[in-house]
N, C-alpha and C. Protein backbone atom coordinates (compact mmCIF):
# COMPACT_ATOMS: atom_id res chain seq x y z
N UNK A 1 -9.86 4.40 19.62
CA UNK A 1 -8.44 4.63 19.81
C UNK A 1 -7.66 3.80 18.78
N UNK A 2 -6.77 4.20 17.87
CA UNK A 2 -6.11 3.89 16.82
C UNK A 2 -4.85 3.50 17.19
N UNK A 3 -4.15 2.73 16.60
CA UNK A 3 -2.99 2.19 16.83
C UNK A 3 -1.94 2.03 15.40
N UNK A 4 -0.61 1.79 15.63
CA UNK A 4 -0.01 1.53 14.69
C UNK A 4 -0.32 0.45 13.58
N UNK A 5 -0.97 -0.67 14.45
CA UNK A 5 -1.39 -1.41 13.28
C UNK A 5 -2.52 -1.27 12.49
N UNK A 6 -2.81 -0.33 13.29
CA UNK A 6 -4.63 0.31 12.58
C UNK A 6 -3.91 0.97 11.09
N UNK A 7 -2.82 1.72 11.59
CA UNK A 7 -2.42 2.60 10.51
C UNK A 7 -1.64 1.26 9.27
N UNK A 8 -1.00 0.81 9.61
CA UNK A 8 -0.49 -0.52 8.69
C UNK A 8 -1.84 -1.26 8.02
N UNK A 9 -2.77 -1.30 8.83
CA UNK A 9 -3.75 -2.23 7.83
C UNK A 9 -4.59 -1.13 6.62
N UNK A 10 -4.92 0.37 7.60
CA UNK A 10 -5.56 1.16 6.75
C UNK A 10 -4.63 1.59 5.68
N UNK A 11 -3.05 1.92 5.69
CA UNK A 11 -2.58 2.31 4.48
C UNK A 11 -2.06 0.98 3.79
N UNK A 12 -1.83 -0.12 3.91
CA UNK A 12 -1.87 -0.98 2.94
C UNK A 12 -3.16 -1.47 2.15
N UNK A 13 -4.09 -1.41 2.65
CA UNK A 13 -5.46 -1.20 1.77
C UNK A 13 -5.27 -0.68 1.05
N UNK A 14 -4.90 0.80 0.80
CA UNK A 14 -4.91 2.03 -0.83
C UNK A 14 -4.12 1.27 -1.88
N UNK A 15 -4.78 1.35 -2.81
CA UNK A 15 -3.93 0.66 -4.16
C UNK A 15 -2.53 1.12 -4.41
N UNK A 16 -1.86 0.76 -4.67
CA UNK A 16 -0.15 0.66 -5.11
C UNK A 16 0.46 1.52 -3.73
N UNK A 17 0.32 1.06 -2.28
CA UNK A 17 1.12 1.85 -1.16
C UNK A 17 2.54 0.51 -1.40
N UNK A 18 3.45 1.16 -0.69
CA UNK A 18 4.19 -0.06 -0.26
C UNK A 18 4.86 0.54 0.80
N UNK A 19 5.03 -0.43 1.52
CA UNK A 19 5.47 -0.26 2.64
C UNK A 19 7.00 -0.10 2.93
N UNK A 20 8.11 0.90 3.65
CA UNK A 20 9.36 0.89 3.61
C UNK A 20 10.03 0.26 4.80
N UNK A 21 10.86 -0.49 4.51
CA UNK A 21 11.35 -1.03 5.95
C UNK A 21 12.13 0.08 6.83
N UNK A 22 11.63 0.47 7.93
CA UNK A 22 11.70 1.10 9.19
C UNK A 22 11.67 0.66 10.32
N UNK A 23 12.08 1.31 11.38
CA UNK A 23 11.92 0.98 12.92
C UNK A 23 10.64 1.02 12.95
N UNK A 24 9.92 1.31 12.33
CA UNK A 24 7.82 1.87 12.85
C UNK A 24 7.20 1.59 11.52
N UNK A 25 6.79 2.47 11.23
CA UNK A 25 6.04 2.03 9.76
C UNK A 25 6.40 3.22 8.85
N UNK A 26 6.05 3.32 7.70
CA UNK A 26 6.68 4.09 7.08
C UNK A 26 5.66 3.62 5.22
N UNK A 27 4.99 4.43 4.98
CA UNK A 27 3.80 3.86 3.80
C UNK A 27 4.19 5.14 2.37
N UNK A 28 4.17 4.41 1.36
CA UNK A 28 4.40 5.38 -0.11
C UNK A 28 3.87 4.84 -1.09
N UNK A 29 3.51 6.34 -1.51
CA UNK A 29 2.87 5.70 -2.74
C UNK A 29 3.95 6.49 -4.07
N UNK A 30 4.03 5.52 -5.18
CA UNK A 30 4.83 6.33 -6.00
C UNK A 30 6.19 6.73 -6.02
N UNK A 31 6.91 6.01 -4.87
CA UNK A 31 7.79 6.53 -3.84
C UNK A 31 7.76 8.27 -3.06
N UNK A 32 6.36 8.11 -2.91
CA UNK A 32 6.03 9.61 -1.89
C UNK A 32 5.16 9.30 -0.59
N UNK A 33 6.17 9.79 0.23
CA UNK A 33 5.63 9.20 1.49
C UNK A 33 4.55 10.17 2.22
N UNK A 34 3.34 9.02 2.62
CA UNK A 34 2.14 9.71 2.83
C UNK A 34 1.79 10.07 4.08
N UNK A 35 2.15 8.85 5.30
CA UNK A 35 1.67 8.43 6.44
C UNK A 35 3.25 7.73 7.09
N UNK A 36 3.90 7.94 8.03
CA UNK A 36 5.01 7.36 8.78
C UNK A 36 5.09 7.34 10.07
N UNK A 37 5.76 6.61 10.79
CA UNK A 37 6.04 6.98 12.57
C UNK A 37 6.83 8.39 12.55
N UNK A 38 6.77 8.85 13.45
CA UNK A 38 7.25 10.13 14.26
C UNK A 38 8.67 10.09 14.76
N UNK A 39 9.82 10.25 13.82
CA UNK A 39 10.84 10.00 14.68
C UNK A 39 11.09 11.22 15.23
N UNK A 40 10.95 10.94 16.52
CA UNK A 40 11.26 12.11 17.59
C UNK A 40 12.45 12.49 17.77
N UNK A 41 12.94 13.94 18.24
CA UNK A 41 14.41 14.18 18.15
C UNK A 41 14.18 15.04 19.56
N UNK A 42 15.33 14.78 20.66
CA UNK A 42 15.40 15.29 21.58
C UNK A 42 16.98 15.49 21.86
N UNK A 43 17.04 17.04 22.06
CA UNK A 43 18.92 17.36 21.69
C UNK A 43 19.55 16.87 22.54
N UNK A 44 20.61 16.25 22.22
CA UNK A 44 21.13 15.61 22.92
C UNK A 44 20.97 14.05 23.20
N UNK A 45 19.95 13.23 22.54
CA UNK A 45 19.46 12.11 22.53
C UNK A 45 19.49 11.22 21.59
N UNK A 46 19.35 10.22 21.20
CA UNK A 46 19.19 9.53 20.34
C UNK A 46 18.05 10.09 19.98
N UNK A 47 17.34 9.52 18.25
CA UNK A 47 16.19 9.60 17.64
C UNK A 47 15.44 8.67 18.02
N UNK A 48 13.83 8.78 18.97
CA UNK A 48 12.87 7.64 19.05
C UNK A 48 12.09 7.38 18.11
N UNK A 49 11.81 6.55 17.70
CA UNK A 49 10.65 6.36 16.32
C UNK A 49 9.41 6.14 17.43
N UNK A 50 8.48 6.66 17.15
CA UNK A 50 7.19 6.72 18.05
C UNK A 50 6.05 6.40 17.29
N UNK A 51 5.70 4.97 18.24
CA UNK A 51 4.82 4.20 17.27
C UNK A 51 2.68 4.67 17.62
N UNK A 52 3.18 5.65 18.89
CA UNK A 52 2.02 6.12 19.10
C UNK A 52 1.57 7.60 18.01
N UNK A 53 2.55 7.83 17.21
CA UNK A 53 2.41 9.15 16.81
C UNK A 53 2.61 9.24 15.17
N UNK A 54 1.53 9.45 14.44
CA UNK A 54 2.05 9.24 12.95
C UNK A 54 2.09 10.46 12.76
N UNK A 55 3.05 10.38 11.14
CA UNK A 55 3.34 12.15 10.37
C UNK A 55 2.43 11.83 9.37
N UNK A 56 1.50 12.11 8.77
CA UNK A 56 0.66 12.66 7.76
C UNK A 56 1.05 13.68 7.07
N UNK A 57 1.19 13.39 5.57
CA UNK A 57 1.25 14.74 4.60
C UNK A 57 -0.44 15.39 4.24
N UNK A 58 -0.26 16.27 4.46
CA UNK A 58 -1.11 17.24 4.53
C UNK A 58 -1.61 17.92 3.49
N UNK A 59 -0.92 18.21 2.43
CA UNK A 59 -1.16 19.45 1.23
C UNK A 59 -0.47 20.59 1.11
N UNK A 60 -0.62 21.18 2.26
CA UNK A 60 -0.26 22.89 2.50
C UNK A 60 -0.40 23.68 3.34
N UNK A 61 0.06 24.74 3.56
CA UNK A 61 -0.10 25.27 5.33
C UNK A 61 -1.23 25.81 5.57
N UNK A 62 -1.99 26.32 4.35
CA UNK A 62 -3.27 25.85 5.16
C UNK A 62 -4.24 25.22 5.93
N UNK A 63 -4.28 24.08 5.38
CA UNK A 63 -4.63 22.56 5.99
C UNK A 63 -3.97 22.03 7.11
N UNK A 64 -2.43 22.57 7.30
CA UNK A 64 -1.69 22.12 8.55
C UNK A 64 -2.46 22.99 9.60
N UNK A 65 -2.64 24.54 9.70
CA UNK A 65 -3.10 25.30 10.25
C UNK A 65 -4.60 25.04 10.16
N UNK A 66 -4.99 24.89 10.00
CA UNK A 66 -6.39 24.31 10.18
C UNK A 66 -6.94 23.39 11.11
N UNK A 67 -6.22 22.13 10.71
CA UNK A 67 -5.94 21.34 11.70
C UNK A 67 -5.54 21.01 12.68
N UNK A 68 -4.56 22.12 13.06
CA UNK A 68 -3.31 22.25 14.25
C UNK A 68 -4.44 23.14 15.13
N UNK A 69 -5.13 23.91 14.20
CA UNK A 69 -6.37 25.19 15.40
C UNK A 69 -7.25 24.53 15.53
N UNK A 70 -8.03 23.46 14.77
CA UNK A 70 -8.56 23.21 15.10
C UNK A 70 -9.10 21.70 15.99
N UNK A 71 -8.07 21.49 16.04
CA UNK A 71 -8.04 19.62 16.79
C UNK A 71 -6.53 19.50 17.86
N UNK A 72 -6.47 20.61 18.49
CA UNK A 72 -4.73 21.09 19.10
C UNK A 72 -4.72 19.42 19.97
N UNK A 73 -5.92 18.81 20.31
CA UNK A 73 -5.47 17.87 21.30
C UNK A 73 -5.20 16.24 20.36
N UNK A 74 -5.62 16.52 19.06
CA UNK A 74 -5.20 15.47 18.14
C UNK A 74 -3.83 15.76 17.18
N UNK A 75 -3.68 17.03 17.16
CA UNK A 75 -2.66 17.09 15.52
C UNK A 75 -1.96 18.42 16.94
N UNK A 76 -0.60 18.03 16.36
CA UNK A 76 0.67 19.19 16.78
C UNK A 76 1.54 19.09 15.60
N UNK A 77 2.44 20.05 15.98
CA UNK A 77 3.83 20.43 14.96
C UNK A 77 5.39 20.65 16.16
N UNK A 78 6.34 20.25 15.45
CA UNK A 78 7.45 20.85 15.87
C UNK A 78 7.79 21.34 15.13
N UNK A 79 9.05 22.80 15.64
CA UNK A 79 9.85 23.23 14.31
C UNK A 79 10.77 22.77 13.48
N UNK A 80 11.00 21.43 13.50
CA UNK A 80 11.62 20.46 12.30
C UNK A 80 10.66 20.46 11.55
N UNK A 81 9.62 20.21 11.33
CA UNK A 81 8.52 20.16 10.09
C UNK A 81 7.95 21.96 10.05
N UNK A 82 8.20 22.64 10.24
CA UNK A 82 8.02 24.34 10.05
C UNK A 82 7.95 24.20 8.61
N UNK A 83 7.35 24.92 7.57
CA UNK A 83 7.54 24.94 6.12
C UNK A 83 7.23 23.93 5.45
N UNK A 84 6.70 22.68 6.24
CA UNK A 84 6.36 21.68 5.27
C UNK A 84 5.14 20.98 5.58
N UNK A 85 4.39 20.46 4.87
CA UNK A 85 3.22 20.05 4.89
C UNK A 85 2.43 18.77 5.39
N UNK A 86 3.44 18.96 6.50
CA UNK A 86 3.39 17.43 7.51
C UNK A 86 2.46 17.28 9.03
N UNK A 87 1.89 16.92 9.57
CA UNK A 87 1.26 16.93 10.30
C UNK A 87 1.17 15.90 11.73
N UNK A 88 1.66 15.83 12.95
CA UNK A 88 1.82 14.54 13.59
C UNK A 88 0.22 14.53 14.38
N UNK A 89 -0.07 13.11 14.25
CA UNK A 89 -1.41 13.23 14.69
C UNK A 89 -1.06 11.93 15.71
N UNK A 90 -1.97 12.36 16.81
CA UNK A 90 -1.25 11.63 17.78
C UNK A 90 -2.55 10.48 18.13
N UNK A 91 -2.50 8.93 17.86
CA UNK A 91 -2.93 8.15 17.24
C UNK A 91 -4.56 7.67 18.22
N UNK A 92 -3.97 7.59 19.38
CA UNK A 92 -4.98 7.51 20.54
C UNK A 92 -6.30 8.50 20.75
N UNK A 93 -6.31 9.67 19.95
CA UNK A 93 -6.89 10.95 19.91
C UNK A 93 -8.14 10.34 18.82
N UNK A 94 -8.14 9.37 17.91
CA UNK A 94 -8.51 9.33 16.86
C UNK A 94 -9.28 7.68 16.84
N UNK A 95 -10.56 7.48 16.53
CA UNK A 95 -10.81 6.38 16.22
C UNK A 95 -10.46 5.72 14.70
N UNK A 96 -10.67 4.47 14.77
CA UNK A 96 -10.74 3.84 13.40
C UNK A 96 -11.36 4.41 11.74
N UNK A 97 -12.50 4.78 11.65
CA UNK A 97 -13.09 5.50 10.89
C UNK A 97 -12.41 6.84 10.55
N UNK A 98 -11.86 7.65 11.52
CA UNK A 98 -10.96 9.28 11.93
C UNK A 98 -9.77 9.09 10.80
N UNK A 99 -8.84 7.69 11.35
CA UNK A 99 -7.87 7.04 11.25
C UNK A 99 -7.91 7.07 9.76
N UNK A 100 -9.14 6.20 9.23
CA UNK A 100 -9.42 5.66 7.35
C UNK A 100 -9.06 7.01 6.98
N UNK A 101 -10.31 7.81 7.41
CA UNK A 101 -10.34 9.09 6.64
C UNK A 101 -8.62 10.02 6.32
N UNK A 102 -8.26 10.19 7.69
CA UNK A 102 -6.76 10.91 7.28
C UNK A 102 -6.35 10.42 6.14
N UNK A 103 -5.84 8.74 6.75
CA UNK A 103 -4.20 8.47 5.78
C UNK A 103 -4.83 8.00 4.67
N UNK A 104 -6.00 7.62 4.19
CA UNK A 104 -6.70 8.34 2.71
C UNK A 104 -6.62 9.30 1.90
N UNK A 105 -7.13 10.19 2.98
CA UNK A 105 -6.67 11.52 2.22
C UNK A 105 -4.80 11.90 1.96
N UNK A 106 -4.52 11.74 3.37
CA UNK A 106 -3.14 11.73 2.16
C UNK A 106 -2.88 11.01 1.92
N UNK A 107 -2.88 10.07 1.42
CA UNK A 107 -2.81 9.07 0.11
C UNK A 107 -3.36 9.82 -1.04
N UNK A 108 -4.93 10.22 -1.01
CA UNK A 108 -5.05 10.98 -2.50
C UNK A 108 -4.31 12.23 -2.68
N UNK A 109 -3.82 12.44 -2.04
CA UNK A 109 -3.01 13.65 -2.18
C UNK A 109 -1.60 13.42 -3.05
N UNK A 110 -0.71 12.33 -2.34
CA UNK A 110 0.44 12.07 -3.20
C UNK A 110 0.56 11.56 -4.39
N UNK A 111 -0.98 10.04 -4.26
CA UNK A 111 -0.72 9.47 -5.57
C UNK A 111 -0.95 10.14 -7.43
N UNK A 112 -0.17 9.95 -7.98
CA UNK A 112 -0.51 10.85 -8.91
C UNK A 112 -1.49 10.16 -9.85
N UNK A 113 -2.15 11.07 -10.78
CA UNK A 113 -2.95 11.08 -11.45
C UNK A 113 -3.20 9.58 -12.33
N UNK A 114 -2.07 9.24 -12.88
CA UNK A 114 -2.03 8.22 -13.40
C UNK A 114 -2.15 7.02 -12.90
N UNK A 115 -2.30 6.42 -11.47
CA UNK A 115 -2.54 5.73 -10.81
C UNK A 115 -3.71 5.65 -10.46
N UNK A 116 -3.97 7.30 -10.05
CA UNK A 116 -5.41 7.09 -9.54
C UNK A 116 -6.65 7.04 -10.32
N UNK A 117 -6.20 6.97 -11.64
CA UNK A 117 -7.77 6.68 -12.77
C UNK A 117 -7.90 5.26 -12.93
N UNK A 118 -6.74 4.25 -12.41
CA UNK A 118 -6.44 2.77 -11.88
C UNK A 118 -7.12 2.34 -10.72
N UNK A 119 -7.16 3.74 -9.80
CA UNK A 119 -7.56 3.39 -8.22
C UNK A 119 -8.90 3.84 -8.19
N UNK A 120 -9.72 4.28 -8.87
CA UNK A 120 -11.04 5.33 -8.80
C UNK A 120 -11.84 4.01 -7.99
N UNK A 121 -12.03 5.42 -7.34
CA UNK A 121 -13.22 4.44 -6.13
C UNK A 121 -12.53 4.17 -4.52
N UNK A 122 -10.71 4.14 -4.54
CA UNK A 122 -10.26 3.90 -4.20
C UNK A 122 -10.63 4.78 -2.58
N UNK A 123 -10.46 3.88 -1.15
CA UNK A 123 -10.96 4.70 0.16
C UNK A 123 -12.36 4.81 0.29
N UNK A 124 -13.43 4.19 -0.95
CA UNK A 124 -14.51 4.85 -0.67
C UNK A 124 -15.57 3.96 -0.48
């Protein structure tokens, strides 16, 4: 079972993340954000930042749909993220190792090229 600070220690590990000051956590690389808390929106409510629930960038709606069919009790969507390549994975669903692997991958996903022939090896 994974936690917010699981996610703070695993994405400050990846070479050049930095961290943005937020209510929750909030991780970029490049200034492109990879891995963040979930700010929840309920109409009529204030916004909760939800420290049980990270957004993961994903790639593409393939990969969102993939993931969303195939792990429905780990990864959901609302229709605020519809069209974009974001993913909330809900943190308790997921061990430590689960945890590395995601916000790795998106991490290699955002950082660009030129960083990452700096980072090779980097997650592995």
């Amino acid at each position: 079972m994974a936690d917010a600070d699981d996610v703070r220690r695993v994405a400050l590990a990846l070479p050049h993340t930095v961290e943005i000051a937020s209510d929750g956590f909030d991780f970029r690389v490049a200034d492109k954000g990879f891995v963040w808390s979930y700010p929840e929106r309920i109409a009529g409510k204030p916004r909760v930042i939800r420290l049980d629930v990270a957004v993961l960038y994903v790639g593409d709606e393939a990969e969102k749909q993939a993931l969303l069919l195939g792990e429905p009790e780990v990864f959901f969507t609302t229709p605020g993220y519809d069209g974009l390549p974001l993913v909330m994975l809900r943190l308790a669903a997921v061990d430590l190792d689960r945890l590395t692997e995601l916000v790795t991958d998106a991490w290699r996903m955002r950082v660009p090229d030129s960083l990452l022939s700096d980072s090779a090896g980097a997650g592995k």
